[in-house]
Protein backbone atom coordinates (compact mmCIF):
# COMPACT_ATOMS: atom_id res chain seq x y z
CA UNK A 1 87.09 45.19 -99.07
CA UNK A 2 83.61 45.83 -98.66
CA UNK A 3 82.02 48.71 -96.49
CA UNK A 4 78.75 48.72 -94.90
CA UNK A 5 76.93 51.35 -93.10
CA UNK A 6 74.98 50.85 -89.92
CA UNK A 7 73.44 52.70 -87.79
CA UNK A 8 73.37 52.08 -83.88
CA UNK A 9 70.55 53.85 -81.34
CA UNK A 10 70.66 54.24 -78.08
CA UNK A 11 68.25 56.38 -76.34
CA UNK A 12 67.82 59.34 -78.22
CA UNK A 13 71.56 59.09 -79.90
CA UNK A 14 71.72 57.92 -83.03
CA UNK A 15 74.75 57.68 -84.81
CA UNK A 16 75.79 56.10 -88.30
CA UNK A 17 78.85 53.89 -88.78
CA UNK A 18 80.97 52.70 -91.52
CA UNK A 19 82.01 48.88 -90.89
CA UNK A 20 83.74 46.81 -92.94
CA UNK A 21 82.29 43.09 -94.02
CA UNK A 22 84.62 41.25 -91.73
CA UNK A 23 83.38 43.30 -88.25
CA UNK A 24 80.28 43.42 -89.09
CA UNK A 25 79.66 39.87 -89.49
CA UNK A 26 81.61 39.15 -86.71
CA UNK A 27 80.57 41.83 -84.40
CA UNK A 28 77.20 43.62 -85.51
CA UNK A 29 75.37 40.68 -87.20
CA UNK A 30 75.04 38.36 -84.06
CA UNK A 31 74.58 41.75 -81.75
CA UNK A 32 71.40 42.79 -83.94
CA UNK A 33 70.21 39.05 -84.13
CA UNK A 34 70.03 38.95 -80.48
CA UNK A 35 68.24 42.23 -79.87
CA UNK A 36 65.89 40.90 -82.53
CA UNK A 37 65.71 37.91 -80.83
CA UNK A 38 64.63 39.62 -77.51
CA UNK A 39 62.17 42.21 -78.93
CA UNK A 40 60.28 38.83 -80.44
CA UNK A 41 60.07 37.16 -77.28
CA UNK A 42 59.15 40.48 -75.61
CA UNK A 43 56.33 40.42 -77.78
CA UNK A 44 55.52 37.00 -77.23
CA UNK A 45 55.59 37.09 -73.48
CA UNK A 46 53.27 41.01 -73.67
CA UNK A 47 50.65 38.65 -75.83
CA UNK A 48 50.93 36.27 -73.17
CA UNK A 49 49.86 39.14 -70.62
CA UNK A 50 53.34 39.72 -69.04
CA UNK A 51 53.98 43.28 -69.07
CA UNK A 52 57.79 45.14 -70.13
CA UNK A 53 59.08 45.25 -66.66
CA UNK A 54 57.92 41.44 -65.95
CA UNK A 55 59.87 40.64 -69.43
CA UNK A 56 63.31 42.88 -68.15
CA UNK A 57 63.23 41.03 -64.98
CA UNK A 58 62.92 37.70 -66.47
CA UNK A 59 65.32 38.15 -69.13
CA UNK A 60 67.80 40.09 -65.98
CA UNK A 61 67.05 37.14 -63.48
CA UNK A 62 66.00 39.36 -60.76
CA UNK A 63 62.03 37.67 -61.31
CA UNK A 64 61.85 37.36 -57.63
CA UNK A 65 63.07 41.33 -56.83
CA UNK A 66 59.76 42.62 -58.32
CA UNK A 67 57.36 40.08 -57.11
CA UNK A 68 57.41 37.26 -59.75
CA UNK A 69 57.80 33.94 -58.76
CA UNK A 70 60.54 32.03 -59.96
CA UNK A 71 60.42 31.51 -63.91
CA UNK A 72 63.67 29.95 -64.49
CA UNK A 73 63.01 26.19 -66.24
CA UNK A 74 63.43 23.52 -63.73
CA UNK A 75 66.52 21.69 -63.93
CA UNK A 76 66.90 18.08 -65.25
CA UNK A 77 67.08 16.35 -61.61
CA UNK A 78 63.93 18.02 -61.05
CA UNK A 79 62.30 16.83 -64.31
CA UNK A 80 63.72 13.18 -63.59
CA UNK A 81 62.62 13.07 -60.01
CA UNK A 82 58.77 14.38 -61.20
CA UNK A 83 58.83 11.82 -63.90
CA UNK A 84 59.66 9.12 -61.29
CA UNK A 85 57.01 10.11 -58.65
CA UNK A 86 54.75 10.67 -62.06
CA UNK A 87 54.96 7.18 -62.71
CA UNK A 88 54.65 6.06 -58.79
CA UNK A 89 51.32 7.62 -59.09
CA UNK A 90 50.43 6.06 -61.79
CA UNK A 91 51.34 2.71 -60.57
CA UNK A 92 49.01 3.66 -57.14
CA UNK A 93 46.48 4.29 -59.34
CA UNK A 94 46.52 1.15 -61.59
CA UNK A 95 46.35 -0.67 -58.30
CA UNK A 96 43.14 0.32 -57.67
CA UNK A 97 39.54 -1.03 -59.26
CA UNK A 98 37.99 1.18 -62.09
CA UNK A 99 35.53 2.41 -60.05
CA UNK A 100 37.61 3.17 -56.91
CA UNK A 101 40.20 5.52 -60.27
CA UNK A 102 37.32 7.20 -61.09
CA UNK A 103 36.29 8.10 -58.24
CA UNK A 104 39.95 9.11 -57.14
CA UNK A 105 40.13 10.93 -60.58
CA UNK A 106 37.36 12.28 -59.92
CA UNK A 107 37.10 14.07 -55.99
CA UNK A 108 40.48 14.11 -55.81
CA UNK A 109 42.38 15.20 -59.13
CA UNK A 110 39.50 17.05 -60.39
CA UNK A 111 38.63 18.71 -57.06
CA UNK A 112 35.21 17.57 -57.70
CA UNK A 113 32.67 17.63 -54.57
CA UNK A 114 31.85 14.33 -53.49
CA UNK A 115 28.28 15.23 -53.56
CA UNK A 116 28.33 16.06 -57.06
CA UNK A 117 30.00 13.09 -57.85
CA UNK A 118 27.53 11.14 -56.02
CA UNK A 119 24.67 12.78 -57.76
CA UNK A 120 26.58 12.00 -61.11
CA UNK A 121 26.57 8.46 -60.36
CA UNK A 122 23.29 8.29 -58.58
CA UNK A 123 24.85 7.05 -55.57
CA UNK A 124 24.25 8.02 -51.56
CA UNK A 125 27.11 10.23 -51.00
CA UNK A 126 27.71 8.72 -47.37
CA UNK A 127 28.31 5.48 -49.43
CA UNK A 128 30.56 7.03 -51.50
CA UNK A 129 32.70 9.34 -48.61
CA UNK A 130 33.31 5.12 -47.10
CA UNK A 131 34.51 4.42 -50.37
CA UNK A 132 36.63 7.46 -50.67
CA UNK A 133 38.59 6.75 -47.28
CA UNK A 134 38.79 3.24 -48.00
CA UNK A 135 40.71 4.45 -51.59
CA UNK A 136 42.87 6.71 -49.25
CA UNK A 137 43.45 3.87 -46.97
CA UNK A 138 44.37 1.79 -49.78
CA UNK A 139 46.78 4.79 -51.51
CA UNK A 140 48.33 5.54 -48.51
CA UNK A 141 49.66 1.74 -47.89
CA UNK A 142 50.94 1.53 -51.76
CA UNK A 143 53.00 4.66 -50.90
CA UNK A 144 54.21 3.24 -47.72
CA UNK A 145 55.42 0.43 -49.14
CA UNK A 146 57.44 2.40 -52.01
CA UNK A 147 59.25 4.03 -49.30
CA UNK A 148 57.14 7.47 -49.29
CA UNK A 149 55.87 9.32 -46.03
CA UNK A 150 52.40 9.80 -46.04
CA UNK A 151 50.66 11.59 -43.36
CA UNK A 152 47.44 10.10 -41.73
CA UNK A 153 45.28 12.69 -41.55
């Protein structure tokens, strides 16, 4: 029987232990993978900006305790239900004429000023503001007939 050596640290204690092959395979080996595992993405998340506490409260779930918004990843109704409003939109959006998407694309996914968008065209802006309700007018109706509230403001 085989006997390894390891040494644990906690703190400022250190201390060395003599294991044999079977524990530590089935008791140290998967406890140092983890920690390795969470001092890499430690170090990934830091790159990413997030700082050591940020990373503790993620990895503790308590995000929200410190003033982080929720990071946990959304569940798989959530994902279904945005892939089915996803794909609403893009149904609105296919009924509409190429020039009434790209204006939509445009002023409204692209937060684009109208008047830059008319200058970028060429076009009167006060043209292109009738144009823009009439595309609201016209998204609003798709949505009400696929069974979604839409408020008329």
């Amino acid at each position: 029987m085989s006997v390894r050596k390891i040494t644990v640290k906690s703190g400022n204690e250190e201390s060395t232990l003599d294991v044999t092959e079977e524990e530590y395979q089935n008791y140290y080996r998967p406890w140092w993978q983890q920690k390795k595992r969470e001092q890499r993405n430690r170090e990934a998340m830091e790159q990413n900006g997030y700082t050591e506490e940020s990373y503790e409260a993620w990895r503790d779930n308590a995000s929200e305790e410190v003033g982080i918004p929720d990071m946990e990843p959304p569940g798989m109704d959530e994902l279904v239900e945005k892939k089915l409003l996803l794909g609403v939109l893009a149904d609105a959006m296919e009924s509409l004429l190429p020039e009434e998407r790209e204006l939509a694309m445009k002023v409204f996914g692209e937060e684009m000023p109208l008047a830059d968008y008319a200058e970028m065209k060429g076009k009167n802006p006060r043209t292109l503001s009738d144009h823009k309700r009439r595309i609201l007018s016209k998204l609003r109706k798709f949505f009400t007939e696929h069974g979604f509230e839409v408020d008329n403001k």
